[in-house]
Protein backbone atom coordinates (compact mmCIF):
# COMPACT_ATOMS: atom_id res chain seq x y z
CA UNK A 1 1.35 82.95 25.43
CA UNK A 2 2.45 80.39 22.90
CA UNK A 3 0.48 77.12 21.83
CA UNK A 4 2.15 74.05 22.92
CA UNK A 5 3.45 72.43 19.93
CA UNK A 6 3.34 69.01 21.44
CA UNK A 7 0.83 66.85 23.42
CA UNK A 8 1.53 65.72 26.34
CA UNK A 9 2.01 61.66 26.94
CA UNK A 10 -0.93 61.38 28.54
CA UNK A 11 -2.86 62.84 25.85
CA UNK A 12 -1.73 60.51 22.93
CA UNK A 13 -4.13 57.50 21.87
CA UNK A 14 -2.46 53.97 23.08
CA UNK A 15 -3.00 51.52 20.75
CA UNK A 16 -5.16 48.70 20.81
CA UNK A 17 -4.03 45.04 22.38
CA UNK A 18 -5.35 42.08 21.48
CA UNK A 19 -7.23 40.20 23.87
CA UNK A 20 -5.63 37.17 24.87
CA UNK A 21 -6.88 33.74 24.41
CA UNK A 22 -8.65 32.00 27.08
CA UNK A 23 -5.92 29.82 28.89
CA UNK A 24 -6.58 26.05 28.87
CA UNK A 25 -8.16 24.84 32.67
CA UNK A 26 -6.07 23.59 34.59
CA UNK A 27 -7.02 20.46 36.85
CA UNK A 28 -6.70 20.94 40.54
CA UNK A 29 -4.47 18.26 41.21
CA UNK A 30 -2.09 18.00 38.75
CA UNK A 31 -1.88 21.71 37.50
CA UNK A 32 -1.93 20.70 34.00
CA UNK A 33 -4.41 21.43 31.20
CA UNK A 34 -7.07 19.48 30.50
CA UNK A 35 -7.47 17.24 27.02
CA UNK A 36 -9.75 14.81 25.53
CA UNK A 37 -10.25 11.60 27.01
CA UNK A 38 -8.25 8.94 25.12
CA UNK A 39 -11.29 7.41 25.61
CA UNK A 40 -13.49 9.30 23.30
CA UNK A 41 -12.63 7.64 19.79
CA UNK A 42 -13.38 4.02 21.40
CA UNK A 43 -16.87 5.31 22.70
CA UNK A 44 -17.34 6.10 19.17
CA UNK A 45 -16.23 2.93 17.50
CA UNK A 46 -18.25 0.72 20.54
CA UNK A 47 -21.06 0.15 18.34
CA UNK A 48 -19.34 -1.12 15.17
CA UNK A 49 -16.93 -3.52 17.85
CA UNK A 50 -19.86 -4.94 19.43
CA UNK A 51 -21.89 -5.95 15.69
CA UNK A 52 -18.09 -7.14 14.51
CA UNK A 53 -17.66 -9.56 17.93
CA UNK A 54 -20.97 -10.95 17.70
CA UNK A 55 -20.90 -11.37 13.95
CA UNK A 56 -17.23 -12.55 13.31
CA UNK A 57 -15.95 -12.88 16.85
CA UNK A 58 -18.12 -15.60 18.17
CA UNK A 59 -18.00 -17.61 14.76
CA UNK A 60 -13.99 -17.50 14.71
CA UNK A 61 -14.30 -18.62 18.60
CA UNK A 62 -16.09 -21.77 17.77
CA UNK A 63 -13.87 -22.24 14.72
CA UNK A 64 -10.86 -22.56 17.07
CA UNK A 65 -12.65 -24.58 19.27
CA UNK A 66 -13.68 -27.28 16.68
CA UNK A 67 -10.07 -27.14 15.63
CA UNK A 68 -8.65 -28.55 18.74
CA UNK A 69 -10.87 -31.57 18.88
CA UNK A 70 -11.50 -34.63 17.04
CA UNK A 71 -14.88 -34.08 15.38
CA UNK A 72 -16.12 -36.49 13.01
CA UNK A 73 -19.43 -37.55 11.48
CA UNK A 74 -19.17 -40.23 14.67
CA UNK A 75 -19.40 -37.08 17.19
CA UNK A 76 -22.04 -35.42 14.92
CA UNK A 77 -24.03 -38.37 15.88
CA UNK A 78 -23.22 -38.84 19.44
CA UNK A 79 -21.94 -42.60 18.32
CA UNK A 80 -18.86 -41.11 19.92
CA UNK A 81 -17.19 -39.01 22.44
CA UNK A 82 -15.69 -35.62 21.36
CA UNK A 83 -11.73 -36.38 21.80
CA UNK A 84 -9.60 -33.32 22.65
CA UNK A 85 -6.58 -33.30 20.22
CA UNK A 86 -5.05 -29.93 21.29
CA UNK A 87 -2.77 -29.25 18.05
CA UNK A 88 -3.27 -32.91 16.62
CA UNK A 89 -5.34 -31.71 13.95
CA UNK A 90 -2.95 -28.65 13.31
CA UNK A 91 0.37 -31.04 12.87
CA UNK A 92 -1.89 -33.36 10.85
CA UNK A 93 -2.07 -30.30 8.30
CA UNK A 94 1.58 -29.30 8.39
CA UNK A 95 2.58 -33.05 8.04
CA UNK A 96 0.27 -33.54 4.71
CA UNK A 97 2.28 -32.92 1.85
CA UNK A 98 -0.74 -32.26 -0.45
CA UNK A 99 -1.22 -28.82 2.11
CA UNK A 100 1.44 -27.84 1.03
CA UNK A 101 0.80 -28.24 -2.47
CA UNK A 102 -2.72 -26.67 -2.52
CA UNK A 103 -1.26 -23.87 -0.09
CA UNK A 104 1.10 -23.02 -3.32
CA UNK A 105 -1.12 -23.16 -5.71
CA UNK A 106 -3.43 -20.76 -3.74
CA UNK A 107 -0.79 -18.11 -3.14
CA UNK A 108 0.14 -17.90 -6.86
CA UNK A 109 -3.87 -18.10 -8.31
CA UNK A 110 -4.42 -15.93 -5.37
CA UNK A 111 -1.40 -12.84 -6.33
CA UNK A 112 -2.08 -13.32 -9.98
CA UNK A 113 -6.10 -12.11 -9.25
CA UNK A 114 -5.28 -9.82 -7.40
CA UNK A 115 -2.65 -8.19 -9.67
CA UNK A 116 -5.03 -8.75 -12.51
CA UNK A 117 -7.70 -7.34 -11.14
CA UNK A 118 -5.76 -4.48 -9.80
CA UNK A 119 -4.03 -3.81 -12.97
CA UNK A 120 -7.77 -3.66 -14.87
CA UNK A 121 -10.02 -1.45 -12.50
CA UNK A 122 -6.90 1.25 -12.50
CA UNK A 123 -6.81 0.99 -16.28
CA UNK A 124 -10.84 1.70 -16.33
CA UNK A 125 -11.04 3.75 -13.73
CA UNK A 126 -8.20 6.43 -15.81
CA UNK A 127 -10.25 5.37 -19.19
CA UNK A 128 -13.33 6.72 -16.98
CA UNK A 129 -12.08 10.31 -16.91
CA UNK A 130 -10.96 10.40 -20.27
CA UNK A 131 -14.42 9.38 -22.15
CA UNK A 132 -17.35 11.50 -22.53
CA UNK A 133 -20.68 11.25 -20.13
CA UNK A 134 -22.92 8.73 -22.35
CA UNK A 135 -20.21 6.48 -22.73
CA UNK A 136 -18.63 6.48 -18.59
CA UNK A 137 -22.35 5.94 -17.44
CA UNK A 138 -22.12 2.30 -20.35
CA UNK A 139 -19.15 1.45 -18.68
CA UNK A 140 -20.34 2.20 -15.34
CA UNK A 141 -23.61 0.59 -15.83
CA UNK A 142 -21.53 -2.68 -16.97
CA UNK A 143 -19.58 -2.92 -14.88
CA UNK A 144 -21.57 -2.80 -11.61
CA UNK A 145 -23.72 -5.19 -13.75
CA UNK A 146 -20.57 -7.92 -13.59
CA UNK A 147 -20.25 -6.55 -9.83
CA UNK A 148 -23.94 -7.55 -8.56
CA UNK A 149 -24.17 -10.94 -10.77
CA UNK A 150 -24.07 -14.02 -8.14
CA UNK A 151 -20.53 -15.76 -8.43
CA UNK A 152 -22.52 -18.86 -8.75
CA UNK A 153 -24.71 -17.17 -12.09
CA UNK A 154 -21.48 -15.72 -13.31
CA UNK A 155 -19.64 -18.98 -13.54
CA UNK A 156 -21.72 -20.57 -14.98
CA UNK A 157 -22.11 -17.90 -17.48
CA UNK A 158 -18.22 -18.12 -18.06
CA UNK A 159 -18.28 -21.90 -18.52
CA UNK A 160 -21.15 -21.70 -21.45
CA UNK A 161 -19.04 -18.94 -22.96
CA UNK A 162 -15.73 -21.56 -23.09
CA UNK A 163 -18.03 -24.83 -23.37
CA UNK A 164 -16.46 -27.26 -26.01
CA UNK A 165 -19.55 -28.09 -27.37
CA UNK A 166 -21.89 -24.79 -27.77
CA UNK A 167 -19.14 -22.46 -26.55
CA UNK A 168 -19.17 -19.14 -28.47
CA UNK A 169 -15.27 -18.90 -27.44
CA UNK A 170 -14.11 -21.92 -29.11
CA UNK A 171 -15.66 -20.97 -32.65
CA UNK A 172 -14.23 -17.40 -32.93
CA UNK A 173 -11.19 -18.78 -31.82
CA UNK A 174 -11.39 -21.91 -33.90
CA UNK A 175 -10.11 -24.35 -31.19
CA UNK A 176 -12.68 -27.11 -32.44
CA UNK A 177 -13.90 -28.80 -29.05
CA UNK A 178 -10.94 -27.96 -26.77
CA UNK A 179 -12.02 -28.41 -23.02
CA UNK A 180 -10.93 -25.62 -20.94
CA UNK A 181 -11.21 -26.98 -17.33
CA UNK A 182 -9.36 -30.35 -18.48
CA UNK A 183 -5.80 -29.06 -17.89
CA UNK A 184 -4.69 -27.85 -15.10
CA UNK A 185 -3.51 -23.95 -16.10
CA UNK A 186 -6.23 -23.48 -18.88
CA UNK A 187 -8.85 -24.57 -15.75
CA UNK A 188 -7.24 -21.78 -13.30
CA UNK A 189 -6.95 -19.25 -16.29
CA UNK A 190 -10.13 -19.87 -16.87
CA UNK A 191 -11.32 -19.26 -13.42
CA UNK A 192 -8.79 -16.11 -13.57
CA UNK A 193 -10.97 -14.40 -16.10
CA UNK A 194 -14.20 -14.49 -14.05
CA UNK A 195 -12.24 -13.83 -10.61
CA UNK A 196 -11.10 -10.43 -12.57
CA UNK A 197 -14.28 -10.08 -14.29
CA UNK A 198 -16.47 -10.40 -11.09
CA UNK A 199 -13.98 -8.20 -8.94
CA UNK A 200 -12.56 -5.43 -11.20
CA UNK A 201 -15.69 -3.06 -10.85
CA UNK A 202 -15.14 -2.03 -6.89
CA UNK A 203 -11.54 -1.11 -7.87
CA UNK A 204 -12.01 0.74 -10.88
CA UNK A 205 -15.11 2.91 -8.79
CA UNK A 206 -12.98 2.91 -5.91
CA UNK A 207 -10.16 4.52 -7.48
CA UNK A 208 -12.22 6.67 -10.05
CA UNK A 209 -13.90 8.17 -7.26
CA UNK A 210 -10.12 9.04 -5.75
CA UNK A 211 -8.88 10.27 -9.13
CA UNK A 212 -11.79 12.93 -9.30
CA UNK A 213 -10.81 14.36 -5.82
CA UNK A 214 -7.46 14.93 -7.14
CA UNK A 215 -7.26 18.40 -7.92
CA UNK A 216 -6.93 19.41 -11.63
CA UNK A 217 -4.30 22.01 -11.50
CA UNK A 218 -2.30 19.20 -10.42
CA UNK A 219 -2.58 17.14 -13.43
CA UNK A 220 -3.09 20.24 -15.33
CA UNK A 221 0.63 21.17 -14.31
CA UNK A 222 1.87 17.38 -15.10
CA UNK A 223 0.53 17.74 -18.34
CA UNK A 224 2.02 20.92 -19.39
CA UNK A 225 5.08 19.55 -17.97
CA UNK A 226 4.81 16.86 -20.67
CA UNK A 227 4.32 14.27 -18.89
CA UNK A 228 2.92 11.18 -20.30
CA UNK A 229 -0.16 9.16 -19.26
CA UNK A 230 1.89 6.44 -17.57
CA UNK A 231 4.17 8.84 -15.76
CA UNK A 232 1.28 11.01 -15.17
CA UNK A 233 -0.15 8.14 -13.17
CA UNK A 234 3.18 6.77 -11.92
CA UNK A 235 4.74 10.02 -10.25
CA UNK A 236 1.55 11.79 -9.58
CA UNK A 237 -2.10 9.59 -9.21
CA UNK A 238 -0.47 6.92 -7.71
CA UNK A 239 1.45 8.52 -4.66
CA UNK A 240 -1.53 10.67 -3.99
CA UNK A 241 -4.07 7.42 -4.13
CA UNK A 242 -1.99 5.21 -2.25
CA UNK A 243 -4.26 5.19 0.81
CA UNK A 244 -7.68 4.32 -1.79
CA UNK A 245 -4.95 2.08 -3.25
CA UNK A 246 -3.84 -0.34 0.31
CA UNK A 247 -7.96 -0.17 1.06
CA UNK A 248 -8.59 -2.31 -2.32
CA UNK A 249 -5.33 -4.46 -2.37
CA UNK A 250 -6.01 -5.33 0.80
CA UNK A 251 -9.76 -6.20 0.14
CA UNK A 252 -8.80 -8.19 -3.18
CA UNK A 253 -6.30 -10.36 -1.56
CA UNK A 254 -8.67 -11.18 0.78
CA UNK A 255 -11.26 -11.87 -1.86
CA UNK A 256 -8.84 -14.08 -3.94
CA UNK A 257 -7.00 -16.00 -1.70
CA UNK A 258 -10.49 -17.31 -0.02
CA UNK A 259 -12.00 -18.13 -3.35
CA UNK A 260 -14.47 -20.51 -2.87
CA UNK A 261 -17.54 -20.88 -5.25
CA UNK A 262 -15.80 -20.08 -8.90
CA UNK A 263 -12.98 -22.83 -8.21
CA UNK A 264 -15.96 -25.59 -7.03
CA UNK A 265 -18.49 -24.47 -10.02
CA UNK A 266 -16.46 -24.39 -13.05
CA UNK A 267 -13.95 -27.33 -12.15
CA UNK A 268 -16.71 -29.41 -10.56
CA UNK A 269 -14.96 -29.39 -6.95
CA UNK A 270 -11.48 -28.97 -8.03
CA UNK A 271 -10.44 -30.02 -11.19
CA UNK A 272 -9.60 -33.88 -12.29
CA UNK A 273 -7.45 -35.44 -9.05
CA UNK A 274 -8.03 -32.23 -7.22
CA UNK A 275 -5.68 -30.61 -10.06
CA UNK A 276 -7.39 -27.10 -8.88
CA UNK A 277 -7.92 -27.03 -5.63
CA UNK A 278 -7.16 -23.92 -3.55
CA UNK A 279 -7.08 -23.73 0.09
CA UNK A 280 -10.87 -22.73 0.89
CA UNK A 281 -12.10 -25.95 -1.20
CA UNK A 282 -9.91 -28.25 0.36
CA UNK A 283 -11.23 -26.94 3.61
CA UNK A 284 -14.18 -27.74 2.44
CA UNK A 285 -13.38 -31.42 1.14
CA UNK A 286 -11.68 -32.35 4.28
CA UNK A 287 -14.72 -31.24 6.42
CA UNK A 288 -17.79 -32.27 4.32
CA UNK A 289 -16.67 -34.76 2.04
CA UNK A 290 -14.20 -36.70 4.40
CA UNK A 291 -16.38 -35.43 7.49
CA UNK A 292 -13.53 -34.52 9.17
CA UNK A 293 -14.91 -31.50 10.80
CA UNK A 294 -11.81 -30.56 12.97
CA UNK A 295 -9.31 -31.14 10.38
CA UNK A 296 -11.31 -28.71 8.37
CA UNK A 297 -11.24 -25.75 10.86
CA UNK A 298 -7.90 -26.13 11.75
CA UNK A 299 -7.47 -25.54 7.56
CA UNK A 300 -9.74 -22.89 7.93
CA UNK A 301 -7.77 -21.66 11.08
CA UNK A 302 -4.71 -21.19 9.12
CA UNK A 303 -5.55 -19.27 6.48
CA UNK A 304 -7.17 -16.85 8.70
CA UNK A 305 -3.75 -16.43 10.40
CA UNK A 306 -2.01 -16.48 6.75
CA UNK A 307 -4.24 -13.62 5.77
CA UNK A 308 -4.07 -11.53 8.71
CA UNK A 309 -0.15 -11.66 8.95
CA UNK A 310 0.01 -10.91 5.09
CA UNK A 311 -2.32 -7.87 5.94
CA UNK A 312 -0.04 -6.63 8.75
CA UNK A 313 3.04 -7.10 6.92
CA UNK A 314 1.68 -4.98 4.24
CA UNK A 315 0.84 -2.68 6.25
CA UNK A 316 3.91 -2.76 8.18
CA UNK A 317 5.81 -2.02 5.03
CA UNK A 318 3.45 0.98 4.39
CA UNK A 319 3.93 2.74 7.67
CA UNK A 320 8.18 1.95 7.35
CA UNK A 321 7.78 4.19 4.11
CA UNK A 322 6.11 7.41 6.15
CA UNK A 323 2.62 6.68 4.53
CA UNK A 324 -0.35 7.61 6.99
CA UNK A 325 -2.90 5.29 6.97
């Protein structure tokens, strides 16, 4: 007899199949897998909510409240009733034409800082990748120096540097004993330069610190491509640190348009006729020095709503451009 020259079928190896996957449980009710709780990320975040409401929700409550009342140094005392004025003290501040005046003022001191400051911390922070070790940890080490000085220490600072008198400014530059804070641009130029000076350092870490996660192939490539500094950072740093870029333009025009101690320090509450006043220090004047406590939080009131529909128009205009945020 012959050798078969084949095997039969139910000799031959099978091959291997792949387990399959555990399939998703199903709830008994609805037949339908079972996810997360949307729930889950608010659990999370419950801590930080809870220390924000008691820290700034509570203090923003009161602020409103005060705002719809007549509160003067008469109610402070009890030598009078607390009056409720509903939106009195709100149309009282649209009606003054000097609001208006100190709101514009504060919207272009405000957008210069912040494009200033911007404009500076990006230049460092690209200067900080270019330099060697000894000299990045200098510049590093200075500028977190400007960053923790006290914006009251600092101003002053900046007004002995530009004093008419004893002024180190005024002799290099020979301007003889030219006042800086008596006009009104020189004063809010003057309180530019320690606004950017004071504020420059958390954008040029923040954005260093994006720049190094970039990876180098990708600049490598740019380079190669010969591609120039600016366009390197145009077309290619930029885009990719546009999300570290909204987190400080956002914080800086929050910053700058609440200024508040540089204006009152170096033009002694506002300048001559309340030539420099921004919107934070007439708050201020309206509530302290005219004791007008309600007419003061309904100031107050306002810019919180200016800044918080600037924020979410910006952002707004971020999403409407397919950024992820």
């Amino acid at each position: 007899m012959t050798a078969p020259t084949g095997t039969r079928a139910a000799d031959r190896p099978r091959p291997r199949v792949a387990p399959r996957p555990p399939r998703p449980r199903r709830s008994a009710a609805h037949g339908t897998a079972t996810r997360p709780s949307g729930r889950t990320p608010w659990l999370y975040l419950a801590p930080a909510l809870l220390v924000l409401a008691a820290l700034l929700g509570y203090p923003i409550y009161q602020l409103a409240l005060i705002s719809l009342f007549r509160y003067t140094q008469a109610q402070v005392s009890g030598g009078e009733p607390t009056a409720f004025r509903g939106l009195g003290n709100y149309a009282d501040v649209v009606a003054d034409d000097r609001f208006w005046q100190v709101l514009l003022a504060t919207v272009v001191f405000a957008a210069a800082c912040v494009v200033s400051t911007l404009a500076v911390g990006c230049a460092l922070a690209v200067l900080l990748t270019r330099v060697r070790a000894l000299p990045r940890l200098a510049l590093m080490l200075a500028a977190l120096g400007a960053w923790a000085t006290p914006a009251v220490t600092g101003s002053t600072v900046w007004l002995f540097l530009f004093d008419p008198d004893f002024g180190p400014v005024n002799r290099v530059l020979g301007l003889g004993d030219h006042s800086w804070t008596y006009g009104r641009f020189s004063a809010f130029l003057l309180v530019l330069l320690e606004v950017v000076w004071c504020s420059f350092p958390f954008v040029m870490v923040t954005v260093y610190a994006g720049i190094r996660a970039v990876p180098a192939e990708v600049l490598e490539a740019a380079a190669l491509d010969g591609a120039s500094q600016w366009r390197i950072w145009r077309s290619v740093l930029a885009p990719m640190l546009r999300p570290v870029l909204v987190v400080v333009t956002i914080q800086s025009v929050i910053w700058d348009f609440k200024v508040f101690t540089q204006i009152y320090v170096m033009t002694n509450g506002g300048g001559i006729a309340g030539q420099n006043l921004v919107l934070n220090v007439y708050a201020y004047q309206e509530a302290f020095a005219s004791s007008q406590y309600g007419l003061g939080a309904a100031i107050g009131v306002v810019m919180l709503l200016i800044l918080l529909a600037v924020t979410l128009v910006y952002l707004r205009l971020l999403r409407r451009q397919g950024e992820e945020l």
